[in-house]
Protein backbone atom coordinates (compact mmCIF):
# COMPACT_ATOMS: atom_id res chain seq x y z
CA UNK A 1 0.00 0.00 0.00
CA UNK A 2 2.96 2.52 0.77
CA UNK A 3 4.21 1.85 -2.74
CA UNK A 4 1.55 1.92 -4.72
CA UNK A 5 -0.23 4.93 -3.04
CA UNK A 6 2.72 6.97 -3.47
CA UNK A 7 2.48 6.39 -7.20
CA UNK A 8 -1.19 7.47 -7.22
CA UNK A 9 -1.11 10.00 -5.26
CA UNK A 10 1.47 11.78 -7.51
CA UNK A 11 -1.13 13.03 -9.44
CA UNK A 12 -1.31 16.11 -7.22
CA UNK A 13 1.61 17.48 -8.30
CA UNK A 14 0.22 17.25 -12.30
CA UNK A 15 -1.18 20.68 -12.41
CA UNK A 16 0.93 22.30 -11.22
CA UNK A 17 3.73 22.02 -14.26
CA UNK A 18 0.88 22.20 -16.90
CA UNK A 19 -0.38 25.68 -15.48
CA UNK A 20 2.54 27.07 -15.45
CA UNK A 21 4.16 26.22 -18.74
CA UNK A 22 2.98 29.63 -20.39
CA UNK A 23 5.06 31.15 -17.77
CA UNK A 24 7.70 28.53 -18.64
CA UNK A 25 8.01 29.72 -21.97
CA UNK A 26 8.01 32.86 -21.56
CA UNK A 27 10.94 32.99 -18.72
CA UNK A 28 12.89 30.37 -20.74
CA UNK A 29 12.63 32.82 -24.05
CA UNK A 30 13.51 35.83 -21.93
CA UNK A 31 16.86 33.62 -20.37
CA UNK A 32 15.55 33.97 -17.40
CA UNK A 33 16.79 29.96 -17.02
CA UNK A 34 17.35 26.83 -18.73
CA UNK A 35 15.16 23.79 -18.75
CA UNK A 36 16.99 21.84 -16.80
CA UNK A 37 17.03 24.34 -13.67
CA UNK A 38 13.58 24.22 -13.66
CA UNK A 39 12.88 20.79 -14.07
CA UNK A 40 15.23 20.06 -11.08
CA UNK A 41 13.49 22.71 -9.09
CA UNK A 42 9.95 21.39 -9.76
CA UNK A 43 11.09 18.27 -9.03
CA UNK A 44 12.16 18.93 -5.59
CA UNK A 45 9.70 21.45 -4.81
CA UNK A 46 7.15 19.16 -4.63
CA UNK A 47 7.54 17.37 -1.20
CA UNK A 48 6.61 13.97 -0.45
CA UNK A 49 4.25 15.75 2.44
CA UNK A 50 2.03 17.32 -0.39
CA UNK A 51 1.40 13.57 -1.48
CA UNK A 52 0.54 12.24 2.18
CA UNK A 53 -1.52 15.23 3.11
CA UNK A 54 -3.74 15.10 -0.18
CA UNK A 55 -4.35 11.04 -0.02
CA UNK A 56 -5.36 11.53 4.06
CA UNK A 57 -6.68 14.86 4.44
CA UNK A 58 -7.70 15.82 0.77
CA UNK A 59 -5.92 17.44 -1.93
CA UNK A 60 -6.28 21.08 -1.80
CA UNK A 61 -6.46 22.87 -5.47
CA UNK A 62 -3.56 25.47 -5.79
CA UNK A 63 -4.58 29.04 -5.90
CA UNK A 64 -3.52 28.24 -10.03
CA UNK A 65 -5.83 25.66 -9.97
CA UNK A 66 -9.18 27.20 -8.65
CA UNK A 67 -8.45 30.13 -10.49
CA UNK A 68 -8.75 27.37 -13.73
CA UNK A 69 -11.90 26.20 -12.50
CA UNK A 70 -13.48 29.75 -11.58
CA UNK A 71 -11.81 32.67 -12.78
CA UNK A 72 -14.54 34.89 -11.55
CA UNK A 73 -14.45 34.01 -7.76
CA UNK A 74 -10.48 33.30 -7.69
CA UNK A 75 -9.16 36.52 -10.08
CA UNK A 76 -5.51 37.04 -11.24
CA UNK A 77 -2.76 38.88 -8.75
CA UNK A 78 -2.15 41.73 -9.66
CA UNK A 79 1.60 41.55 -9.67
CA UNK A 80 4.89 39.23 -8.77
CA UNK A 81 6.31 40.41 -5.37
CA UNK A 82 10.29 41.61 -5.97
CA UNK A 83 10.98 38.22 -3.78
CA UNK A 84 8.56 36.00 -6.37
CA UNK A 85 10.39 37.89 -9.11
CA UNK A 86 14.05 37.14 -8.03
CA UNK A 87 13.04 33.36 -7.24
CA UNK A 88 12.32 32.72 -10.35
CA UNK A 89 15.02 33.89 -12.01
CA UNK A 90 17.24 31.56 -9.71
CA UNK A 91 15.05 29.06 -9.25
CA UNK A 92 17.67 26.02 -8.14
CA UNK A 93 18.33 28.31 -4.55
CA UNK A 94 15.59 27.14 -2.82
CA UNK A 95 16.51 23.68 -4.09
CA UNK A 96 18.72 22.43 -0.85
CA UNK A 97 15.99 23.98 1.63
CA UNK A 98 13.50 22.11 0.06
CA UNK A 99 15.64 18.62 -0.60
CA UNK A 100 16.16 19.13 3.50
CA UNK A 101 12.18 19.47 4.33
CA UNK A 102 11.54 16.42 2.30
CA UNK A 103 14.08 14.51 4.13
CA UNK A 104 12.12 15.05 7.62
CA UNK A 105 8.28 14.63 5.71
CA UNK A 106 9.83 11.08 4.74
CA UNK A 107 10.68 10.61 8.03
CA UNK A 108 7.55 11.61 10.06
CA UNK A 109 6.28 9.09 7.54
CA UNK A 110 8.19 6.44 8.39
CA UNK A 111 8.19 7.00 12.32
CA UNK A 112 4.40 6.02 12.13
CA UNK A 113 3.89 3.20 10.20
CA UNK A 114 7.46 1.84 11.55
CA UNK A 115 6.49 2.35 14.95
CA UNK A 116 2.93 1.53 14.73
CA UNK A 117 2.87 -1.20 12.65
CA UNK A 118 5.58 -3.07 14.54
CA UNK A 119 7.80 -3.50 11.82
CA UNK A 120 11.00 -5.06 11.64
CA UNK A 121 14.64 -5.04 10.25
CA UNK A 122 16.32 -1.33 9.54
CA UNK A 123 14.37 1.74 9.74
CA UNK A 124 16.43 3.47 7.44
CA UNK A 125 16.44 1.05 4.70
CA UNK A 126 12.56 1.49 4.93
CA UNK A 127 12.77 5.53 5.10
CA UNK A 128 14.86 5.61 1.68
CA UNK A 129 12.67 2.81 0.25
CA UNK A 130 9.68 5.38 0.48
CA UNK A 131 11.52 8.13 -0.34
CA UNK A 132 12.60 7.40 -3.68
CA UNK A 133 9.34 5.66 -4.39
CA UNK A 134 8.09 8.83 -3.64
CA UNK A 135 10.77 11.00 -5.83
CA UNK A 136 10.04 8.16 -8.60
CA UNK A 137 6.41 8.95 -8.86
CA UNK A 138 7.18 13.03 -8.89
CA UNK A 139 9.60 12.67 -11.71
CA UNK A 140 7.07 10.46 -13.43
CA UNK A 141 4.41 12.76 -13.07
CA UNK A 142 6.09 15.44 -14.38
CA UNK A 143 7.20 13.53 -17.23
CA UNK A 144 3.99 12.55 -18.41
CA UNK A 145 2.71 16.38 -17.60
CA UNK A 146 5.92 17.80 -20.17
CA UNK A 147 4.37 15.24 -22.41
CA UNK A 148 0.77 15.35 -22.28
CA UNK A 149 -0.76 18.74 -24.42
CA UNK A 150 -3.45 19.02 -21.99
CA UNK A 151 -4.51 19.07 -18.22
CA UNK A 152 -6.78 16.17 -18.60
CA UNK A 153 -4.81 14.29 -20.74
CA UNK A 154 -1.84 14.08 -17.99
CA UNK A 155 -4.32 12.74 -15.30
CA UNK A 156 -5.36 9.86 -17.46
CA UNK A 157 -1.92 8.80 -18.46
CA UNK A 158 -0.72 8.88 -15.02
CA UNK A 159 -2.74 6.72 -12.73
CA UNK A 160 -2.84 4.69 -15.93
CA UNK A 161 0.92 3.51 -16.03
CA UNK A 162 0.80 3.07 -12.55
CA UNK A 163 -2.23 0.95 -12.82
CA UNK A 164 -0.07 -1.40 -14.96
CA UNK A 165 3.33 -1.03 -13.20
CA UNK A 166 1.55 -2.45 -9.84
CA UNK A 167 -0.27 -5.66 -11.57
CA UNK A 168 3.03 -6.74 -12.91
CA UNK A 169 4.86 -5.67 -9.00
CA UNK A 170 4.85 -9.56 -7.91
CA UNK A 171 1.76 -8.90 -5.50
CA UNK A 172 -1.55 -8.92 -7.12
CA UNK A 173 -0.26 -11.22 -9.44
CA UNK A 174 2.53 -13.48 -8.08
CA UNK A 175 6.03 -13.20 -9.94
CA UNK A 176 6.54 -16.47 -10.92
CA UNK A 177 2.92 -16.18 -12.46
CA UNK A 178 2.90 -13.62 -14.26
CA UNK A 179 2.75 -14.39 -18.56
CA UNK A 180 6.04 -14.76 -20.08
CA UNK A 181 4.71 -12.27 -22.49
CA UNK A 182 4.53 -9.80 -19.90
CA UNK A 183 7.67 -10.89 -17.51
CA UNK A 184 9.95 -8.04 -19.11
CA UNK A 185 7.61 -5.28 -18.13
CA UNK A 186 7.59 -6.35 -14.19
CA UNK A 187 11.35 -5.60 -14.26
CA UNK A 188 11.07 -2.05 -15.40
CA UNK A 189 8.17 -1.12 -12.21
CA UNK A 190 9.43 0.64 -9.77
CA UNK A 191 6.44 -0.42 -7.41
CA UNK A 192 8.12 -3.92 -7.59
CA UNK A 193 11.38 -2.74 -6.51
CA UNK A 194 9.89 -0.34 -3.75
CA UNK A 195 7.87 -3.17 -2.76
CA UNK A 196 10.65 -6.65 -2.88
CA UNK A 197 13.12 -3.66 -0.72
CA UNK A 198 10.28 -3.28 2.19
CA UNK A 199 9.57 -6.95 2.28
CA UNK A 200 13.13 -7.88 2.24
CA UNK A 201 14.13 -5.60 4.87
CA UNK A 202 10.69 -6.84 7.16
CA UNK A 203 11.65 -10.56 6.65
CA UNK A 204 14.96 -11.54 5.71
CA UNK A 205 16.90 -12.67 8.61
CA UNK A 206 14.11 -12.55 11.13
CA UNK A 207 12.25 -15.87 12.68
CA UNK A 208 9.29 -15.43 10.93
CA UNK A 209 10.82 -14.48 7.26
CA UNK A 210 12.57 -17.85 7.49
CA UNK A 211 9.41 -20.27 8.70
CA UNK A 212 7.69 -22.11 6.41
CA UNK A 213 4.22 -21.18 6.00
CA UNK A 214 3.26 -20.88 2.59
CA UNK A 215 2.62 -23.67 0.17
CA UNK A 216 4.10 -23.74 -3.58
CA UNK A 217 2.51 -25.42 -6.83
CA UNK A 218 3.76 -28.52 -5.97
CA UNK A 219 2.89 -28.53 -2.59
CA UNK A 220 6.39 -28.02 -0.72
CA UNK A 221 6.41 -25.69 2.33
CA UNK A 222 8.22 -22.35 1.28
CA UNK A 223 8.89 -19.21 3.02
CA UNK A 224 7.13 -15.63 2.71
CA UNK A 225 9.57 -14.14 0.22
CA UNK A 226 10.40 -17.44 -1.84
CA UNK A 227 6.36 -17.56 -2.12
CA UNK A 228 6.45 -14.03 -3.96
CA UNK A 229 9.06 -14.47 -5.71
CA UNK A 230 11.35 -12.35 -3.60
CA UNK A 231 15.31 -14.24 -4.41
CA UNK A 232 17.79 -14.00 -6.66
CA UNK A 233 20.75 -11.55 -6.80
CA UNK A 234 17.84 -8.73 -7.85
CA UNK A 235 14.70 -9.15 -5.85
CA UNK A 236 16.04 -11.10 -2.90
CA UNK A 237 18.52 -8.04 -2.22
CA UNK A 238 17.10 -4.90 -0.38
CA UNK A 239 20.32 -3.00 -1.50
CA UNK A 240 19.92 -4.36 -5.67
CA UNK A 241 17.04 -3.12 -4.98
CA UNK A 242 17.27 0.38 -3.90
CA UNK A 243 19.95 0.52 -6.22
CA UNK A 244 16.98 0.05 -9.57
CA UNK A 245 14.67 2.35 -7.84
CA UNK A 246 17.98 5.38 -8.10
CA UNK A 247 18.27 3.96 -11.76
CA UNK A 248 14.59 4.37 -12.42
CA UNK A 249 14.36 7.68 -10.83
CA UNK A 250 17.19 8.92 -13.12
CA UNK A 251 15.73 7.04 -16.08
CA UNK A 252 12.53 9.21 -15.46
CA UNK A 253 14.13 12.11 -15.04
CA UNK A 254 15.80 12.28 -18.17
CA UNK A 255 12.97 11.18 -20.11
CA UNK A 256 10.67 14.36 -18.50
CA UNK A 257 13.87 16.65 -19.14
CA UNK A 258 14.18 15.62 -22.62
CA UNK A 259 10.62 16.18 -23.51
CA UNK A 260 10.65 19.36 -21.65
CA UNK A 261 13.20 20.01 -23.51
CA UNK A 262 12.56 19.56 -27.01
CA UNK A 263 8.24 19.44 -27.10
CA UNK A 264 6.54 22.65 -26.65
CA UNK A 265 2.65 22.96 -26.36
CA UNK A 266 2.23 25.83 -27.08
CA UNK A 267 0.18 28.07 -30.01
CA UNK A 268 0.99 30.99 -31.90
């Protein structure tokens, strides 16, 4: 649930780059900065909290947002601030102040549901499991927003790849049997690896990780992870791991740079 709710719940963070890519273009043409500085700063910006707070409490719409919905009740400012106005033309400042913030959201996070669930093995391997989950789904949202022409069309795309990524994660459908057809695309879903880290790190080593309670095709007792599919130098290694979900996070990065980069919606 912690995986696959951080993917969903990315979609919060959608809106916010497609509002503001007039004002993208039109800094970027004035050299106010370079695609990449932004991208990085958007990326960053949005903290994990945002995420939390709109799956428990309810998203609320950005003043951009409501003014989309109803112009008439939510009007324009009337002007940038000379504080607004020097932000943006430096946007990657505020980038270590805000990298630092989501550090501690991820880690109120994982206080609870460490401490209240009763889990087990290293608390810190499960803190930077859901952390760059969590960075994984803002980069992807963002790259599907750069590539998407419209609002709508970014909200569809998103919860729609993540619908796909989780069936093929080794949990609603078991790894072992899942179509050969399909087998490649588990291995590129970052739920998966999110997922195989936290359930390595909760049973591996521990008494009840290594009893056997679970029952395989042929009928031989086999452990909790061996029953998902959870071994081999990939999935039965919390660090392997860790290390695809940094991989897919760059991988996603890139992509949403590049298309930032190169496809402009835009009309003259």
């Amino acid at each position: 649930m912690v995986t696959a709710l951080c993917g969903y719940g990315a979609a919060s963070v959608v809106p916010s780059l497609v509002l503001d890519r007039p004002l993208f273009y039109r800094e970027t043409n004035d050299g106010c900065y370079g695609p990449f500085a932004y991208f990085t700063y958007k990326i960053i910006q949005e903290r994990p909290r945002l995420i939390l707070a709109g799956l428990i409490l309810g998203h609320r719409p950005s003043p951009r947002l409501a003014r989309a919905a109803n112009p008439s009740r939510h009007p324009l400012p009337r002007g940038p601030s000379p504080r607004q106005v020097a932000d943006r033309r430096r946007p990657l400042a505020l980038v270590p102040q805000e990298g630092f913030l989501c550090v501690f959201t991820s880690l109120l996070f994982t206080v609870v549901i460490f401490w209240g669930v009763q889990f087990q093995g290293s608390f810190f391997i499960l803190m930077l499991s859901y952390y760059l989950v969590t960075m994984i789904s803002i980069a992807l949202a963002y790259a599907i927003a750069s590539l998407a022409p419209t609002l709508e069309a970014a909200s569809a795309m998103l919860p729609t790849y993540v619908t796909t990524v989780m069936f093929v994660a080794g949990l609603i459908m078991l790894t072992d049997e899942i179509p050969s057809q399909w087998a490649w695309y588990g291995w590129t879903s970052f739920i998966r690896y999110g997922w195989a880290a936290m359930m390595n790190n909760q049973f591996q080593g521990h008494p009840n990780g290594e009893a056997k309670l679970f029952l395989d095709a042929n009928g031989t007792a086999i452990t909790v992870l061996d029953f998902y599919g959870l071994r081999g130098p990939v999935l039965g290694d919390k660090w392997a791991c860790i290390g695809m979900l940094v991989a897919i996070f760059a991988v996603f990065f890139t992509c949403g740079l590049g298309v930032l980069s190169n496809i402009r919606h835009e009309r003259r």
